[in-house]
Protein backbone atom coordinates (compact mmCIF):
# COMPACT_ATOMS: atom_id res chain seq x y z
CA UNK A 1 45.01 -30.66 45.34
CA UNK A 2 46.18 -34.24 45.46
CA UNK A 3 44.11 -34.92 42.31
CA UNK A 4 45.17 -32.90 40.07
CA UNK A 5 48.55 -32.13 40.86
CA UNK A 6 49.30 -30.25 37.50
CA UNK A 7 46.36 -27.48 38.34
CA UNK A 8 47.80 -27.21 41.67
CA UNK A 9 51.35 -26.61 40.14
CA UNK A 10 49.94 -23.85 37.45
CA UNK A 11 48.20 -22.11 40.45
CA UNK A 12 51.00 -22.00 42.41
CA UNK A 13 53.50 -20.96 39.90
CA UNK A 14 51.52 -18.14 38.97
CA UNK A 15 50.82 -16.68 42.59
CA UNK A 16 54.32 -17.22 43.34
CA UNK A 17 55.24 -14.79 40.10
CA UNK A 18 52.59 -12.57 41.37
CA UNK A 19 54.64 -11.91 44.51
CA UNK A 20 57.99 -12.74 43.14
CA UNK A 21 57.80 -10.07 39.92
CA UNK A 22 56.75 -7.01 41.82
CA UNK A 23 59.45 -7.44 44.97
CA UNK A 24 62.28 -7.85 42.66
CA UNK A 25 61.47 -4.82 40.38
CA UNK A 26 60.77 -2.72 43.15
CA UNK A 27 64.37 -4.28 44.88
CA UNK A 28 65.86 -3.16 41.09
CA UNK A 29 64.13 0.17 41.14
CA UNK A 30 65.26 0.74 44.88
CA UNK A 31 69.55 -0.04 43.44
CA UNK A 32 69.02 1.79 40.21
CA UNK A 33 67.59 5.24 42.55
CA UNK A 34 70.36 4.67 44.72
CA UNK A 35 73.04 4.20 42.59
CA UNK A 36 72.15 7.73 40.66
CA UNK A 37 72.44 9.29 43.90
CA UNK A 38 75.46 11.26 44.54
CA UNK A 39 76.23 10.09 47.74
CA UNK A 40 79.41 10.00 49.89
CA UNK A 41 81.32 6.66 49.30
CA UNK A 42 80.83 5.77 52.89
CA UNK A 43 77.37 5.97 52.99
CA UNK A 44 77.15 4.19 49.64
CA UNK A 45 79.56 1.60 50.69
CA UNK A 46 76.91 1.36 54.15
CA UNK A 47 73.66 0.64 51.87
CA UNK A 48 75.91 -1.81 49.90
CA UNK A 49 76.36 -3.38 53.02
CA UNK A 50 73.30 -3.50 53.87
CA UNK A 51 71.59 -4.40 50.91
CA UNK A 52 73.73 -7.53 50.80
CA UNK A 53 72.81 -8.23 54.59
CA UNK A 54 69.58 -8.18 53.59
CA UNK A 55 69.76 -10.71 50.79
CA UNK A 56 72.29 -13.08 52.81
CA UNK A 57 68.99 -12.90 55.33
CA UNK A 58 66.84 -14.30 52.79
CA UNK A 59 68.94 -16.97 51.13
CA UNK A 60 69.32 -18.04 54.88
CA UNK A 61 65.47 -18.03 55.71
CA UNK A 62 65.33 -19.48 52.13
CA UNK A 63 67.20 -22.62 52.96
CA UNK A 64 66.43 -23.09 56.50
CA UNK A 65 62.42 -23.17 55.36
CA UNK A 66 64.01 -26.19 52.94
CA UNK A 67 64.79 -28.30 55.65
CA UNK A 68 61.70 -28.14 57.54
């Protein structure tokens, strides 16, 4: 929407929230659940691990997507 360029940023803002909101509460729910687990430390320690693969993953698609 190269003519109005302030709609276009509204618009996108919002959908982004639409997406953004929902992953990351889910993402909180998913830590809280685990966390009240009782769970043997090595298997906690391995979703720990795992959990901070995954975000690693993403900050690294993140900024790779910047550059292109």
């Amino acid at each position: 929407m190269p003519d109005a360029p302030l709609s276009e940023t509204v618009i996108k803002l919002v959908l982004f929230n639409i997406i953004w909101v929902p992953v990351h509460l889910i993402w909180l729910g998913a830590g809280v659940r685990l966390g009240s687990l009782d769970l043997p430390q090595r298997t906690q320690r391995a979703i720990n691990i795992g959990m901070a693969a995954a975000m690693l993953i993403v900050v690294a698609i993140a900024v790779l997507g910047l550059r292109a």
